[in-house]
C-alpha atoms as a PDB file:
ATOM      1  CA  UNK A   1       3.852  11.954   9.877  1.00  0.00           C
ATOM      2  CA  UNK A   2       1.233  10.733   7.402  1.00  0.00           C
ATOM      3  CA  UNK A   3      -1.227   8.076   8.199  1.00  0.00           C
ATOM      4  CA  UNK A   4      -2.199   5.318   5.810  1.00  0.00           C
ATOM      5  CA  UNK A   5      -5.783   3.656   6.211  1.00  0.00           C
ATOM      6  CA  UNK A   6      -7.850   1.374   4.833  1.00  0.00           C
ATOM      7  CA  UNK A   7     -11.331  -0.075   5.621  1.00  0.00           C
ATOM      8  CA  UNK A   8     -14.290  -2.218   4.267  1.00  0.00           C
ATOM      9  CA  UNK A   9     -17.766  -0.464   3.905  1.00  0.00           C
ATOM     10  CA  UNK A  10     -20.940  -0.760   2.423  1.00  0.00           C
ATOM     11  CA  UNK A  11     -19.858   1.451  -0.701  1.00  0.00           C
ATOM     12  CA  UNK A  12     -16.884  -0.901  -1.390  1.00  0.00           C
ATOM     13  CA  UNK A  13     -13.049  -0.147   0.007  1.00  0.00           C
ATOM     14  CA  UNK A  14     -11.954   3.005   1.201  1.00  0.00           C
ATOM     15  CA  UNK A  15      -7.889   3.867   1.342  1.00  0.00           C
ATOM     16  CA  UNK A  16      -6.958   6.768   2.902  1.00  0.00           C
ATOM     17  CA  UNK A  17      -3.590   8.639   3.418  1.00  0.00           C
ATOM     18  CA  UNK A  18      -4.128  11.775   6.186  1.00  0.00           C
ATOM     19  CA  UNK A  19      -7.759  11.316   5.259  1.00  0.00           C
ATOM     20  CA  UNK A  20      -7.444  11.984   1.096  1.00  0.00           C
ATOM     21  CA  UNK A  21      -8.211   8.934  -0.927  1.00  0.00           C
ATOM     22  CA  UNK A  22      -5.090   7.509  -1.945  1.00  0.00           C
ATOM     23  CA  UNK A  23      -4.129   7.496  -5.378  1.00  0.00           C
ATOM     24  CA  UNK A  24      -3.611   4.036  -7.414  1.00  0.00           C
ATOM     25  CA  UNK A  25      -0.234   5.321  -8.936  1.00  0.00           C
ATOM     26  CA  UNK A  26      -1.169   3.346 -12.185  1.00  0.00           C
ATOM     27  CA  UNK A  27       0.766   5.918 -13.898  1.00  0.00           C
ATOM     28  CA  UNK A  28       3.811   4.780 -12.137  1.00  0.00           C
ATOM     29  CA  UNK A  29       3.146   0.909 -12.597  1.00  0.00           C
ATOM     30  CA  UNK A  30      -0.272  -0.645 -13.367  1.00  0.00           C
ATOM     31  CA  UNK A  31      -0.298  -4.452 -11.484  1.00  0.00           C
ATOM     32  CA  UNK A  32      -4.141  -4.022 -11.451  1.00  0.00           C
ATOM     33  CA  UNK A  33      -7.028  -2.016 -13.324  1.00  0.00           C
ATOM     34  CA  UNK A  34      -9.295  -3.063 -10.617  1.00  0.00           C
ATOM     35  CA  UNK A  35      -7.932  -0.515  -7.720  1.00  0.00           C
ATOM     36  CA  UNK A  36      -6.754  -1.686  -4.452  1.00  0.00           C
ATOM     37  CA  UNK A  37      -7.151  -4.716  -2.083  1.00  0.00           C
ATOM     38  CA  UNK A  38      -5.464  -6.566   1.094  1.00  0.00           C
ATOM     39  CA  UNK A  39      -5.577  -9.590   2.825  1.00  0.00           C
ATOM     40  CA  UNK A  40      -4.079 -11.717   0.241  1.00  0.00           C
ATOM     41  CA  UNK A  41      -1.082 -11.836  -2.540  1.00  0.00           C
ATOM     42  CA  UNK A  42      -2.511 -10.998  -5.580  1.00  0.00           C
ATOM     43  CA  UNK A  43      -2.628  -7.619  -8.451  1.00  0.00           C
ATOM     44  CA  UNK A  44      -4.962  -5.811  -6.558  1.00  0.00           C
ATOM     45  CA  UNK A  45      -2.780  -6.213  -3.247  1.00  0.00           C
ATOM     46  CA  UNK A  46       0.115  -5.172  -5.313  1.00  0.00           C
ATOM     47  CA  UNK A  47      -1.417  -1.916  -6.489  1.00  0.00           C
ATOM     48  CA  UNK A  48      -2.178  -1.112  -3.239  1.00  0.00           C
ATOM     49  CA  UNK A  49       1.658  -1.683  -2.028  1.00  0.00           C
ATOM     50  CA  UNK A  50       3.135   0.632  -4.410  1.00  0.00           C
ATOM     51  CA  UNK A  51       0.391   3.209  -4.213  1.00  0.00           C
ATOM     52  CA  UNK A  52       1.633   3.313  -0.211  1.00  0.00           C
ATOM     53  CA  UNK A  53       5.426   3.397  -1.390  1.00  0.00           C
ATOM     54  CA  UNK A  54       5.447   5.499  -3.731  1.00  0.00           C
ATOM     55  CA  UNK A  55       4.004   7.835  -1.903  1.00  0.00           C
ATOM     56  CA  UNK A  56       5.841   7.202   1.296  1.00  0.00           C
ATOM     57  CA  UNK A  57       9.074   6.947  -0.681  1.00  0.00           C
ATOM     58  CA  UNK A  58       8.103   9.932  -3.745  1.00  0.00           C
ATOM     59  CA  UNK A  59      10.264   7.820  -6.474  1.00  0.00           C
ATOM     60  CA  UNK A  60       8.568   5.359  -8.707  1.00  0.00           C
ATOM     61  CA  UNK A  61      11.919   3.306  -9.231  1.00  0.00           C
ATOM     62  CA  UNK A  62      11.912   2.240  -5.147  1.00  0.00           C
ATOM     63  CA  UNK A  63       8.468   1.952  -4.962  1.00  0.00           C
ATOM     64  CA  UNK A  64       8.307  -0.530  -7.633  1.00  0.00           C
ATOM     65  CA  UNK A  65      11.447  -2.337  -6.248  1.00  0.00           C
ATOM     66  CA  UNK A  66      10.065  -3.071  -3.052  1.00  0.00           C
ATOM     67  CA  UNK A  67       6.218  -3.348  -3.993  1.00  0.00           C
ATOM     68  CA  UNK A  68       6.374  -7.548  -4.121  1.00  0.00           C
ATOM     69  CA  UNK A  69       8.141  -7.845  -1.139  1.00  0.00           C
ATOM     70  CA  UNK A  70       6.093  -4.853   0.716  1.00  0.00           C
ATOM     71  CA  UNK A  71       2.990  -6.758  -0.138  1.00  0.00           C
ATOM     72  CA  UNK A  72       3.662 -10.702   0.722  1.00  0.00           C
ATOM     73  CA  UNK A  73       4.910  -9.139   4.174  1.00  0.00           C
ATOM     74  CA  UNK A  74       2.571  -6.415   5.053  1.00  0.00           C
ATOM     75  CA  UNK A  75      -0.593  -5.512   2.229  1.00  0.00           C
ATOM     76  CA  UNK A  76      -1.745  -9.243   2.387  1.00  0.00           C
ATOM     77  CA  UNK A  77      -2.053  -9.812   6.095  1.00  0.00           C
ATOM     78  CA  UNK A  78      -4.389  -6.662   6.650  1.00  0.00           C
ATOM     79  CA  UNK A  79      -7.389  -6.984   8.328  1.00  0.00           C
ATOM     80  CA  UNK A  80     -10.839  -5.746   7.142  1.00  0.00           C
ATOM     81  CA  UNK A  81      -9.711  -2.131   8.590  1.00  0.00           C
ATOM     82  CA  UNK A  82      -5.795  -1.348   8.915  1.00  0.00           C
ATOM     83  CA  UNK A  83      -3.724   1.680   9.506  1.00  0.00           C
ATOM     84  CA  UNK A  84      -0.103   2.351   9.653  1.00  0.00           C
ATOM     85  CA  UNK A  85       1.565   5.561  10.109  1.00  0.00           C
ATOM     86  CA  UNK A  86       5.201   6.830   7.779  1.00  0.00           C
ATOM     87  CA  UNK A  87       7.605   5.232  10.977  1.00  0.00           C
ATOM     88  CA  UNK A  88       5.085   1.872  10.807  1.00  0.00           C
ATOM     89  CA  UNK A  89       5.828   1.914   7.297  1.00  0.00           C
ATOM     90  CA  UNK A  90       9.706   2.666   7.905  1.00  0.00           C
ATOM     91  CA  UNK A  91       9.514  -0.012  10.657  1.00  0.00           C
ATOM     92  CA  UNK A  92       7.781  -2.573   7.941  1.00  0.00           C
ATOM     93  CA  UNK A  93      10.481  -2.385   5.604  1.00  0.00           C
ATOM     94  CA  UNK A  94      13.413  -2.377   7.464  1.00  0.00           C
ATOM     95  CA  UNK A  95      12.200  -5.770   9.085  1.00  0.00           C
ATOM     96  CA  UNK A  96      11.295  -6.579   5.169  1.00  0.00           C
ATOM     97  CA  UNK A  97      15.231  -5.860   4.407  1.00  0.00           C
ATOM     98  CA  UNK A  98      14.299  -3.254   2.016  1.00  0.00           C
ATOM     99  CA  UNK A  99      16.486  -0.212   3.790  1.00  0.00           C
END
């Protein structure tokens, strides 16, 4: 089970899956230039949504088709620090009516 994280330092934003930095995924879909960000709808929060699903999910297509919807219901109400786990993600989308 991997384990997404994200938190607010001194050095700027730190996102974290089973304690790597998580990549941006531009290559897959490019919403923002300016990395990742939560706690609101917007590019950056976008980024980070895909960069979570298509790694959770390992196919650009899905991860792109449920990025919008993944972040209005889960990327923009994240606190300063957040974590979810692969089931809290599976859990997430299910009540998102993505699967």
């Amino acid at each position: 089970m991997k384990l997404y994280r994200g938190d607010r330092t001194l050095d700027g934003l730190e996102v974290t899956v089973d304690a790597s930095p998580l990549d941006t995924h531009t290559n897959i879909k490019t919403f923002s230039e300016n990395g990742f960000e939560w706690g609101y709808e917007g590019p950056e929060p976008l980024q980070l949504a895909l960069a979570i699903l298509f790694d959770h999910f390992g196919d650009g297509e899905k991860a792109v088709r449920h990025a919008d919807v993944f972040m209005q219901g889960v990327v923009a109400n994240f606190n300063n620090e957040w974590e979810m786990t692969t089931d809290d993600v599976n859990v997430a989308l299910k009540n998102l009516g993505c699967v």
